[in-house]
PDB file of N, CA and C in Angstrom:
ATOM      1  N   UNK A   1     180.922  58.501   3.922  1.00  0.00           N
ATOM      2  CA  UNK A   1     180.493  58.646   2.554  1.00  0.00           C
ATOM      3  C   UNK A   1     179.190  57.855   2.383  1.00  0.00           C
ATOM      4  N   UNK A   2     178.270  58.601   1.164  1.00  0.00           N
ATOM      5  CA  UNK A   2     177.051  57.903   2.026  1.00  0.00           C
ATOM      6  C   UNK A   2     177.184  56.967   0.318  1.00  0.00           C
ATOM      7  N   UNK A   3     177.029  55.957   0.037  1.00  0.00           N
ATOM      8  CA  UNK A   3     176.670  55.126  -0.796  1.00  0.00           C
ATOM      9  C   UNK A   3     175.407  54.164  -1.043  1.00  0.00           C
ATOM     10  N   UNK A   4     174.571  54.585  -2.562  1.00  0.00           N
ATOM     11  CA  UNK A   4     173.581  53.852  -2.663  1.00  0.00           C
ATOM     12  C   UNK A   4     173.925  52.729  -4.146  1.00  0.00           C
ATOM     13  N   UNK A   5     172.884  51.493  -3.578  1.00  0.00           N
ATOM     14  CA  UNK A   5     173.769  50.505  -5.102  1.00  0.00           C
ATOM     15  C   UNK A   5     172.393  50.499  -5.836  1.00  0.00           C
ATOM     16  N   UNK A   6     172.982  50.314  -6.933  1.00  0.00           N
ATOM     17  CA  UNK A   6     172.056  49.983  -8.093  1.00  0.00           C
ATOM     18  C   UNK A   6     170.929  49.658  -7.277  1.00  0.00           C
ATOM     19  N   UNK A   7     170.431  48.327  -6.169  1.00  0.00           N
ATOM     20  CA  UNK A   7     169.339  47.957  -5.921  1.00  0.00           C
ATOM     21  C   UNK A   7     168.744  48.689  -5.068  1.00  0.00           C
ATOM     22  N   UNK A   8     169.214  49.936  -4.201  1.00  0.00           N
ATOM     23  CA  UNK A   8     168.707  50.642  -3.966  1.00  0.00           C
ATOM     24  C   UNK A   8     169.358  50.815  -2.308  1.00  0.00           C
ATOM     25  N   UNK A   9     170.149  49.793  -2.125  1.00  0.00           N
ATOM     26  CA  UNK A   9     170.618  49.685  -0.887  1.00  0.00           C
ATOM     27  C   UNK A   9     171.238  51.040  -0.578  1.00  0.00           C
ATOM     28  N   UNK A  10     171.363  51.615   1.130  1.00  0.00           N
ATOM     29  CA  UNK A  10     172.260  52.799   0.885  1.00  0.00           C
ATOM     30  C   UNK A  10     172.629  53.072   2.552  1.00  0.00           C
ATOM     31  N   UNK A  11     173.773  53.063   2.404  1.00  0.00           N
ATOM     32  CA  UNK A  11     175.003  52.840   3.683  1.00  0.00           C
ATOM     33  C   UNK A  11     175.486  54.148   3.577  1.00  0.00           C
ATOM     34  N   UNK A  12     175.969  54.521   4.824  1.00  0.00           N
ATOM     35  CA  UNK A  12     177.054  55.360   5.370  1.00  0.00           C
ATOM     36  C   UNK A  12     178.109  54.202   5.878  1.00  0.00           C
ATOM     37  N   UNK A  13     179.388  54.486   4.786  1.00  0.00           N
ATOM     38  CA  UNK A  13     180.832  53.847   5.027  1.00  0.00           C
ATOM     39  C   UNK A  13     182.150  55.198   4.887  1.00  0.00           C
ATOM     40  N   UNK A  14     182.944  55.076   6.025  1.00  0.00           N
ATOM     41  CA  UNK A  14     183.672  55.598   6.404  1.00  0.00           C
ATOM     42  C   UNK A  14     184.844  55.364   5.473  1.00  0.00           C
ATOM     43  N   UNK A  15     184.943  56.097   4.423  1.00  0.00           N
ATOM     44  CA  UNK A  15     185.881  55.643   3.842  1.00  0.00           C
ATOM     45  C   UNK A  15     187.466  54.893   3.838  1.00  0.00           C
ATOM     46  N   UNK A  16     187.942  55.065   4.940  1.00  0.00           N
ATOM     47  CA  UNK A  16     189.058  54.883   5.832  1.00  0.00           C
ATOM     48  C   UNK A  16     188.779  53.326   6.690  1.00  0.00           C
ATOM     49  N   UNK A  17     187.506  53.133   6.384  1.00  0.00           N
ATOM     50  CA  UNK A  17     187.767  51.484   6.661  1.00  0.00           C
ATOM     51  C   UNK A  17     188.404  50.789   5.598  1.00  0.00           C
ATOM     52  N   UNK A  18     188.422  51.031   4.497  1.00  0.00           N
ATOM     53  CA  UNK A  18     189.599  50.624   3.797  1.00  0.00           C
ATOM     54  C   UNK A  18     190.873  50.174   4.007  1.00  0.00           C
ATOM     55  N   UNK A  19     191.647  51.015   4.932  1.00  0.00           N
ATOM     56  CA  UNK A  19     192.974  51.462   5.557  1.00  0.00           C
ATOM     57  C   UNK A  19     192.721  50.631   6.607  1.00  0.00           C
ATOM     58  N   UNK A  20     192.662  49.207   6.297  1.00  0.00           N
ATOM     59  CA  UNK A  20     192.874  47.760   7.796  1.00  0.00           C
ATOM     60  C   UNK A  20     193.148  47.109   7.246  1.00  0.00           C
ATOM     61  N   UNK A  21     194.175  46.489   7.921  1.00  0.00           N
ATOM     62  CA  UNK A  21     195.253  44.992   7.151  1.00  0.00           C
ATOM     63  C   UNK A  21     194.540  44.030   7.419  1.00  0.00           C
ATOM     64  N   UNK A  22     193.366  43.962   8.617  1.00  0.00           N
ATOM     65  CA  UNK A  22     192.646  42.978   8.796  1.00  0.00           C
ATOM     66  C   UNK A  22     191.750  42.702   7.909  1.00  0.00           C
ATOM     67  N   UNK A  23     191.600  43.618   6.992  1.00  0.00           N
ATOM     68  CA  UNK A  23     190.380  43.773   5.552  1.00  0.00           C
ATOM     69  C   UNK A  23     191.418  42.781   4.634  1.00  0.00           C
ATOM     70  N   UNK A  24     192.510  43.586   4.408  1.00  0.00           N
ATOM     71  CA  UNK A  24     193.791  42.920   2.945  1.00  0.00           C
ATOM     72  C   UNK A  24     193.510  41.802   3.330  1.00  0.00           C
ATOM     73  N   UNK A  25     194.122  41.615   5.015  1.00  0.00           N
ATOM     74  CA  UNK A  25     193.912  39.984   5.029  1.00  0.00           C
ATOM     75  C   UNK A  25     192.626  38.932   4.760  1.00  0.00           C
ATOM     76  N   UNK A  26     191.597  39.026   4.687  1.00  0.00           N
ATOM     77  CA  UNK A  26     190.405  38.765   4.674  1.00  0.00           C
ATOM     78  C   UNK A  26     190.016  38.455   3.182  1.00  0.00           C
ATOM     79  N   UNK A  27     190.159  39.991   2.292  1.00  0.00           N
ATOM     80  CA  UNK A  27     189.889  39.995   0.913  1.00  0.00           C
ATOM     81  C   UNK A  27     191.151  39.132   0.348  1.00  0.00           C
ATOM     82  N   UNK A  28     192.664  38.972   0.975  1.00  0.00           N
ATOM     83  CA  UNK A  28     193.360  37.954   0.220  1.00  0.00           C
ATOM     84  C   UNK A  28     193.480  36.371   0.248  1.00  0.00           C
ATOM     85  N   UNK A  29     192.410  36.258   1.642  1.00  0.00           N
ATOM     86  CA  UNK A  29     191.834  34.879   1.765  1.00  0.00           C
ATOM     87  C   UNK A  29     190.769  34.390   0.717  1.00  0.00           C
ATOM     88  N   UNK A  30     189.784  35.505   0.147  1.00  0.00           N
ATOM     89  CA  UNK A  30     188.620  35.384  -0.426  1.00  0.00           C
ATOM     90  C   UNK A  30     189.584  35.126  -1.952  1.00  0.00           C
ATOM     91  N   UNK A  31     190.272  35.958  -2.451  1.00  0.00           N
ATOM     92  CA  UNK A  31     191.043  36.001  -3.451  1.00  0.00           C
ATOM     93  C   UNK A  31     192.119  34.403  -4.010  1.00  0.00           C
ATOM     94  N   UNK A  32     192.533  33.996  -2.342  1.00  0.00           N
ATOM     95  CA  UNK A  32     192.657  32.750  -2.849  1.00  0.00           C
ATOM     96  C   UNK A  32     191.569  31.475  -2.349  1.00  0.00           C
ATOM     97  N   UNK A  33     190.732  31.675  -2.680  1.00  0.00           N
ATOM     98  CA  UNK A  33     190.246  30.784  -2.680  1.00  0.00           C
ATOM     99  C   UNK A  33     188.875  30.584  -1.719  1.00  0.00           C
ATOM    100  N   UNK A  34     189.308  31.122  -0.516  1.00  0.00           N
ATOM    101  CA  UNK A  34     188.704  30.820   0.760  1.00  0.00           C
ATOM    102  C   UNK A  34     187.357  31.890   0.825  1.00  0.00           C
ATOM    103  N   UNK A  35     186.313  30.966   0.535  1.00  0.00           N
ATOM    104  CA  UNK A  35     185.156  31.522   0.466  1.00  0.00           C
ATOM    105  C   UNK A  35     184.289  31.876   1.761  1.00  0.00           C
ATOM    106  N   UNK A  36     184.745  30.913   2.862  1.00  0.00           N
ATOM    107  CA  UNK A  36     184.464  31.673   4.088  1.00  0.00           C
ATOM    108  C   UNK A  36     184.728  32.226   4.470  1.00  0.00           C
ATOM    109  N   UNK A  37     186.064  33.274   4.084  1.00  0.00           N
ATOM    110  CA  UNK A  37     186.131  34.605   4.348  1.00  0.00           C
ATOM    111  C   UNK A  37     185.752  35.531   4.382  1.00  0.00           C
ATOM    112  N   UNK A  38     184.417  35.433   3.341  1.00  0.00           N
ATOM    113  CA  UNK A  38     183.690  36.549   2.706  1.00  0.00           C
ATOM    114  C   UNK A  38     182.684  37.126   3.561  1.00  0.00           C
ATOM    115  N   UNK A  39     181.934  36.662   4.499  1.00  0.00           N
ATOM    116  CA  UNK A  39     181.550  36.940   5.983  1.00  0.00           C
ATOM    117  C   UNK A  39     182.773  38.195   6.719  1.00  0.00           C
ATOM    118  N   UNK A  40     183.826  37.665   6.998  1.00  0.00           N
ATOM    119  CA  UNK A  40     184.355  38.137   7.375  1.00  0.00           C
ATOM    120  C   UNK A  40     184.809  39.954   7.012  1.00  0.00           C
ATOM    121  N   UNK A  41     184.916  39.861   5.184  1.00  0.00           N
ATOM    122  CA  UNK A  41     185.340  40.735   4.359  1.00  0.00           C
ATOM    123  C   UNK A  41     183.529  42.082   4.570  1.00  0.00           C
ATOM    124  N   UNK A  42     182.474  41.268   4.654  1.00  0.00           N
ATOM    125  CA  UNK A  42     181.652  42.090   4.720  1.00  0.00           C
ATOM    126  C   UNK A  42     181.143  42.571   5.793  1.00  0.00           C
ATOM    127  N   UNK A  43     182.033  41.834   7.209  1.00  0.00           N
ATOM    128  CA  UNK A  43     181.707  42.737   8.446  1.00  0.00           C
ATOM    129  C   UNK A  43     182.634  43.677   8.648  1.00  0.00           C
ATOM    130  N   UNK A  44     183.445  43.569   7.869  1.00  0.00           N
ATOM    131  CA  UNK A  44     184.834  44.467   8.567  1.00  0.00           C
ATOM    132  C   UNK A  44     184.539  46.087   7.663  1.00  0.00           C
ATOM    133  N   UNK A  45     183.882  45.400   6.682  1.00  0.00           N
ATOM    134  CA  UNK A  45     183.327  46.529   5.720  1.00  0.00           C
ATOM    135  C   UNK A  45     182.172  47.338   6.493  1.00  0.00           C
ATOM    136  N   UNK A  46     181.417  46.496   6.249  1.00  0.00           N
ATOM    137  CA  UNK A  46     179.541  47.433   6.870  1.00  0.00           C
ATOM    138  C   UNK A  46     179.803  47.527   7.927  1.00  0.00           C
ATOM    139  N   UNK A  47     180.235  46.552   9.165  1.00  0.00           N
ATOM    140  CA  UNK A  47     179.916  46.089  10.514  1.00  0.00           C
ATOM    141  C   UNK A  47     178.519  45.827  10.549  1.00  0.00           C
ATOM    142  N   UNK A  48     178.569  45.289  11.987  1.00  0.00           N
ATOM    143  CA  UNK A  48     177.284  44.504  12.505  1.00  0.00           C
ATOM    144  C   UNK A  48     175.776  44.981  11.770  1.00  0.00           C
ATOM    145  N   UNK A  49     175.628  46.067  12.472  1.00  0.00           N
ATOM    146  CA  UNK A  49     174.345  47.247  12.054  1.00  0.00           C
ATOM    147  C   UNK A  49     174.104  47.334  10.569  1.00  0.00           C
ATOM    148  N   UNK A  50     174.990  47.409   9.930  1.00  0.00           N
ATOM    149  CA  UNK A  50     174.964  47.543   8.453  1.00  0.00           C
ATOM    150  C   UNK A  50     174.779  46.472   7.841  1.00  0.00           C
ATOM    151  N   UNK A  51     175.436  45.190   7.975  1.00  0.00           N
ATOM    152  CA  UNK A  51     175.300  43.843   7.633  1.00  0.00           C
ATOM    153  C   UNK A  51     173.971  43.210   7.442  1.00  0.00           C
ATOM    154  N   UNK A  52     173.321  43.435   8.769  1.00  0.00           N
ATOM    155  CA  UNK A  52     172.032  42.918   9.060  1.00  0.00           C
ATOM    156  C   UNK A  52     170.858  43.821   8.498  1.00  0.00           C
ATOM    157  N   UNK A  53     171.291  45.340   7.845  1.00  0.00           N
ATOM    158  CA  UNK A  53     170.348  45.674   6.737  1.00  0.00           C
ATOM    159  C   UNK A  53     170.722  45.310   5.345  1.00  0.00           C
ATOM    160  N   UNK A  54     171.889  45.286   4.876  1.00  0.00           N
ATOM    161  CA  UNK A  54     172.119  44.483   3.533  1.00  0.00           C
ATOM    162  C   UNK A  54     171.401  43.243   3.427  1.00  0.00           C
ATOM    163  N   UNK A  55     171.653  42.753   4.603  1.00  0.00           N
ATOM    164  CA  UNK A  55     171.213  40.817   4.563  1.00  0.00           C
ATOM    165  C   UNK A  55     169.045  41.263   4.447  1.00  0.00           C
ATOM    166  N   UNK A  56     168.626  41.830   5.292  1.00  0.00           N
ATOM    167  CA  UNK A  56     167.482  42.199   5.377  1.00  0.00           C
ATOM    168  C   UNK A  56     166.974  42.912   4.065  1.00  0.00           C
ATOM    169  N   UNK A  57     168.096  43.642   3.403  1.00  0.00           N
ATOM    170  CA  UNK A  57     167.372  44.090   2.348  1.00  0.00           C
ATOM    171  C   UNK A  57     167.377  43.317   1.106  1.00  0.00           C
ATOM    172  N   UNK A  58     168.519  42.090   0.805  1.00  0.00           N
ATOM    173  CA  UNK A  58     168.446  41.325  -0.096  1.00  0.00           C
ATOM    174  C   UNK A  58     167.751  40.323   0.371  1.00  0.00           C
ATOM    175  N   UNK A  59     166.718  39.775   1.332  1.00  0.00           N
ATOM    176  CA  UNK A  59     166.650  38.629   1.493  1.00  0.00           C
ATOM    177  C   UNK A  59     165.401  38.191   0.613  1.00  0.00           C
ATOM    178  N   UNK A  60     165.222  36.748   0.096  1.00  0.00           N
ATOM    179  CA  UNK A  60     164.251  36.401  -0.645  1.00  0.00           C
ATOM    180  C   UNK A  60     163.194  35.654  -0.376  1.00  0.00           C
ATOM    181  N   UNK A  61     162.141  35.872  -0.978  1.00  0.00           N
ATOM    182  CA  UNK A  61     160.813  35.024  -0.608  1.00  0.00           C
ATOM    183  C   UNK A  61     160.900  34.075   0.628  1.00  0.00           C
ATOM    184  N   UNK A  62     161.984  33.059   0.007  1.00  0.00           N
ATOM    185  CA  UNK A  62     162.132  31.718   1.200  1.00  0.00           C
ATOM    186  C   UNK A  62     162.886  32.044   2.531  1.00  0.00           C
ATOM    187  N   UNK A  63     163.207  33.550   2.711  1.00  0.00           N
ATOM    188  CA  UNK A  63     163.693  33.938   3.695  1.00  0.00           C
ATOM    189  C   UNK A  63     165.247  33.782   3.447  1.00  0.00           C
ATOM    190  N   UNK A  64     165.727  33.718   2.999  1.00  0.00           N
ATOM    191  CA  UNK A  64     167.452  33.509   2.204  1.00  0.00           C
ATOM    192  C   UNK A  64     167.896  34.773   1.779  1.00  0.00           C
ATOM    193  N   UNK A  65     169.660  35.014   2.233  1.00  0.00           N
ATOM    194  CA  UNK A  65     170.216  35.919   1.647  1.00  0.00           C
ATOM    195  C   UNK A  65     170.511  34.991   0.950  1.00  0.00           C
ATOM    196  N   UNK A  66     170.873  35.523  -1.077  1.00  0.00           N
ATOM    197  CA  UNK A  66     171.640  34.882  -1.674  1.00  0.00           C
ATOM    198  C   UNK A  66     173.308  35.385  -1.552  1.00  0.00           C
ATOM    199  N   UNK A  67     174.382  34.173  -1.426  1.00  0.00           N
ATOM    200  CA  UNK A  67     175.459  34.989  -1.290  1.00  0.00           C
ATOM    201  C   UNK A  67     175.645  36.191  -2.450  1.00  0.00           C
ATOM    202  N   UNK A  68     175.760  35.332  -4.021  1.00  0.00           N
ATOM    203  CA  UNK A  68     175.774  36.174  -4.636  1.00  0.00           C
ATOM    204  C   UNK A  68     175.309  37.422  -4.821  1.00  0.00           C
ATOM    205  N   UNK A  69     174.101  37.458  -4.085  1.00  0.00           N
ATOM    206  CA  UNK A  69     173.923  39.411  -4.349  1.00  0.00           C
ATOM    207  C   UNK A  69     174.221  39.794  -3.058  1.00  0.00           C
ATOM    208  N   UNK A  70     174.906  39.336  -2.155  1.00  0.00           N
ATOM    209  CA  UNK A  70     175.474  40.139  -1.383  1.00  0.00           C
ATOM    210  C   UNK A  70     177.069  40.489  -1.650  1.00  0.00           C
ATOM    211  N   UNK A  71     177.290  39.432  -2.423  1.00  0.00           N
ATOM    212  CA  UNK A  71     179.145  39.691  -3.261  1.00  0.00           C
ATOM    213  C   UNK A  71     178.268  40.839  -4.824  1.00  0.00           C
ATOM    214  N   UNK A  72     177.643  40.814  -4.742  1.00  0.00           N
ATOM    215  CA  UNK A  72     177.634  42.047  -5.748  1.00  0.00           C
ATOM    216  C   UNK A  72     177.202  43.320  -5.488  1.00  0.00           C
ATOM    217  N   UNK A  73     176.808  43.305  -3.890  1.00  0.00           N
ATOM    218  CA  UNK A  73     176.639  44.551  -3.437  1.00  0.00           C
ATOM    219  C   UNK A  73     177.518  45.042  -2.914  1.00  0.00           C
ATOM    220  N   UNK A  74     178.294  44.455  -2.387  1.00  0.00           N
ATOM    221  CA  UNK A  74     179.293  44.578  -1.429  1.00  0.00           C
ATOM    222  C   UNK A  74     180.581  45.209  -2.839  1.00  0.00           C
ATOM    223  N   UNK A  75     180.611  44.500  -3.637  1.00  0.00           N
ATOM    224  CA  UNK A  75     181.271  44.632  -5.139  1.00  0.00           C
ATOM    225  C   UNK A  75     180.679  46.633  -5.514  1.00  0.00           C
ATOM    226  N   UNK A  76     179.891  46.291  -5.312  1.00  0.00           N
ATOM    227  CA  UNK A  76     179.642  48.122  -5.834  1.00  0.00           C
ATOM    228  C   UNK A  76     179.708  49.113  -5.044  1.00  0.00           C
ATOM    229  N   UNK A  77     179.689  48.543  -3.475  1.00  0.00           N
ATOM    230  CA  UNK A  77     180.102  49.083  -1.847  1.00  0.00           C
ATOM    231  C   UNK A  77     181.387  49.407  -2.525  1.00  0.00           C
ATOM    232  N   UNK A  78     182.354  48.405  -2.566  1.00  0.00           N
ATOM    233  CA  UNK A  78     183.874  48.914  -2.256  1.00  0.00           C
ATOM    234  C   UNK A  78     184.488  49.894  -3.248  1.00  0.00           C
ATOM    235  N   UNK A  79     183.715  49.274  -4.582  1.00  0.00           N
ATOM    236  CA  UNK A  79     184.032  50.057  -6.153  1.00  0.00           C
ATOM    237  C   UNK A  79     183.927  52.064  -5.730  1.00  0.00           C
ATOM    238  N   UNK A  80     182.541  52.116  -5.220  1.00  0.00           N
ATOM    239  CA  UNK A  80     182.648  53.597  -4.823  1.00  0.00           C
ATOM    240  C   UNK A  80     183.263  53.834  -3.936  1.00  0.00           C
ATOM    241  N   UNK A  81     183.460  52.768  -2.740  1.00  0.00           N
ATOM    242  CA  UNK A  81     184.917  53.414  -2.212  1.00  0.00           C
ATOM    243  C   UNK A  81     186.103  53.770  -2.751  1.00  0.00           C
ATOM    244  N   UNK A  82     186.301  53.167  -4.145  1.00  0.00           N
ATOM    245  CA  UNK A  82     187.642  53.773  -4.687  1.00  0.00           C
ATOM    246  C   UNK A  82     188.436  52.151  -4.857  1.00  0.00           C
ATOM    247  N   UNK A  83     188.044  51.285  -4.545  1.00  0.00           N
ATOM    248  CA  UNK A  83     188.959  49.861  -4.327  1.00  0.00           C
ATOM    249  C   UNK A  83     187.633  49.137  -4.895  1.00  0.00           C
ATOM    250  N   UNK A  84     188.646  48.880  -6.042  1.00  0.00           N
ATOM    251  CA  UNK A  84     187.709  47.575  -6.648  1.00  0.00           C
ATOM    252  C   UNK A  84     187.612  46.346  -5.905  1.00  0.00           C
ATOM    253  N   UNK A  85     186.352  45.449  -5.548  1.00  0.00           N
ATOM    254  CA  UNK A  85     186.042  44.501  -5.040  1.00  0.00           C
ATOM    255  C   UNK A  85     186.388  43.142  -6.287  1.00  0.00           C
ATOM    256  N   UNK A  86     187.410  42.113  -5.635  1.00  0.00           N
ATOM    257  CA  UNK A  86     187.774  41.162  -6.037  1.00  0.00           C
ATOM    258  C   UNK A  86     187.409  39.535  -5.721  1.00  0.00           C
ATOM    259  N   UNK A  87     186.559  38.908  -6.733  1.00  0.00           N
ATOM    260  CA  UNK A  87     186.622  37.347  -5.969  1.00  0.00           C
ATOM    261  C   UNK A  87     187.250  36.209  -7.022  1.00  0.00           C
TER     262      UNK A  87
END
Protein backbone atom coordinates (compact mmCIF):
# COMPACT_ATOMS: atom_id res chain seq x y z
CA UNK A 1 0.00 0.00 0.00
CA UNK A 2 1.63 2.98 -1.08
CA UNK A 3 1.25 5.82 1.69
CA UNK A 4 2.03 9.56 1.57
CA UNK A 5 1.96 11.89 5.00
CA UNK A 6 0.91 15.20 5.27
CA UNK A 7 4.79 16.22 4.94
CA UNK A 8 5.07 14.70 1.93
CA UNK A 9 6.87 11.57 2.95
CA UNK A 10 5.73 8.44 0.83
CA UNK A 11 6.42 4.65 1.54
CA UNK A 12 5.34 1.44 0.15
CA UNK A 13 4.11 -0.63 3.46
CA UNK A 14 2.85 -4.00 3.18
CA UNK A 15 -0.04 -3.90 4.95
CA UNK A 16 0.29 -7.26 6.74
CA UNK A 17 3.26 -6.02 8.62
CA UNK A 18 0.82 -5.21 11.00
CA UNK A 19 0.05 -8.98 11.65
CA UNK A 20 3.63 -9.43 14.05
CA UNK A 21 3.50 -9.98 17.71
CA UNK A 22 6.95 -8.69 17.56
CA UNK A 23 5.29 -5.16 16.53
CA UNK A 24 2.28 -5.65 19.68
CA UNK A 25 5.24 -6.35 21.60
CA UNK A 26 7.27 -3.31 20.84
CA UNK A 27 4.19 -0.80 20.51
CA UNK A 28 3.14 -2.28 24.17
CA UNK A 29 6.56 -1.42 25.48
CA UNK A 30 6.25 2.17 23.92
CA UNK A 31 2.64 2.28 25.46
CA UNK A 32 4.01 1.57 28.80
CA UNK A 33 6.29 3.68 29.08
CA UNK A 34 9.44 2.50 27.38
CA UNK A 35 10.53 5.03 25.01
CA UNK A 36 13.35 3.11 23.62
CA UNK A 37 11.22 1.00 22.05
CA UNK A 38 10.18 3.31 19.60
CA UNK A 39 13.31 2.58 17.33
CA UNK A 40 12.36 -0.63 17.48
CA UNK A 41 8.39 -0.02 16.65
CA UNK A 42 9.66 2.01 13.52
CA UNK A 43 11.95 -0.64 12.08
CA UNK A 44 9.67 -3.38 12.30
CA UNK A 45 7.27 -0.97 10.54
CA UNK A 46 9.39 0.72 7.52
CA UNK A 47 12.51 -1.59 7.90
CA UNK A 48 15.99 -0.62 7.30
CA UNK A 49 15.61 1.06 3.64
CA UNK A 50 12.60 2.91 4.63
CA UNK A 51 13.80 4.16 8.02
CA UNK A 52 16.83 5.78 6.69
CA UNK A 53 14.52 7.79 4.15
CA UNK A 54 12.03 8.94 6.85
CA UNK A 55 15.11 9.85 9.10
CA UNK A 56 16.71 11.61 5.80
CA UNK A 57 13.62 13.19 4.97
CA UNK A 58 12.83 14.74 8.40
CA UNK A 59 16.21 15.66 9.24
CA UNK A 60 16.98 19.34 10.32
CA UNK A 61 19.34 22.11 9.62
CA UNK A 62 21.73 20.84 12.55
CA UNK A 63 21.62 17.52 10.94
CA UNK A 64 19.02 15.94 13.64
CA UNK A 65 16.07 13.73 13.28
CA UNK A 66 13.58 15.16 15.71
CA UNK A 67 12.01 12.17 17.53
CA UNK A 68 8.86 13.84 17.58
CA UNK A 69 8.23 14.13 13.90
CA UNK A 70 9.24 10.90 13.38
CA UNK A 71 6.42 9.64 16.15
CA UNK A 72 4.12 11.74 14.06
CA UNK A 73 4.92 10.29 10.93
CA UNK A 74 5.09 7.08 11.80
CA UNK A 75 1.50 8.10 13.72
CA UNK A 76 -0.06 8.81 10.21
CA UNK A 77 2.06 5.62 8.67
CA UNK A 78 0.09 3.26 10.89
CA UNK A 79 -3.36 5.41 11.03
CA UNK A 80 -3.62 4.61 7.09
CA UNK A 81 -2.73 1.33 7.78
CA UNK A 82 -5.95 0.93 9.54
CA UNK A 83 -4.27 0.77 13.32
CA UNK A 84 -4.14 3.76 15.10
CA UNK A 85 -0.60 4.68 16.32
CA UNK A 86 -0.37 4.96 20.19
CA UNK A 87 2.21 6.72 22.67
Amino acid sequence: MEITTKSGFTCEIDPETLNNMELVDALAEVQNGNKLAYPTVCLLILGRETRARLYDHLRNEAGRVPPEDVDRELTEIMSALGTPAKN
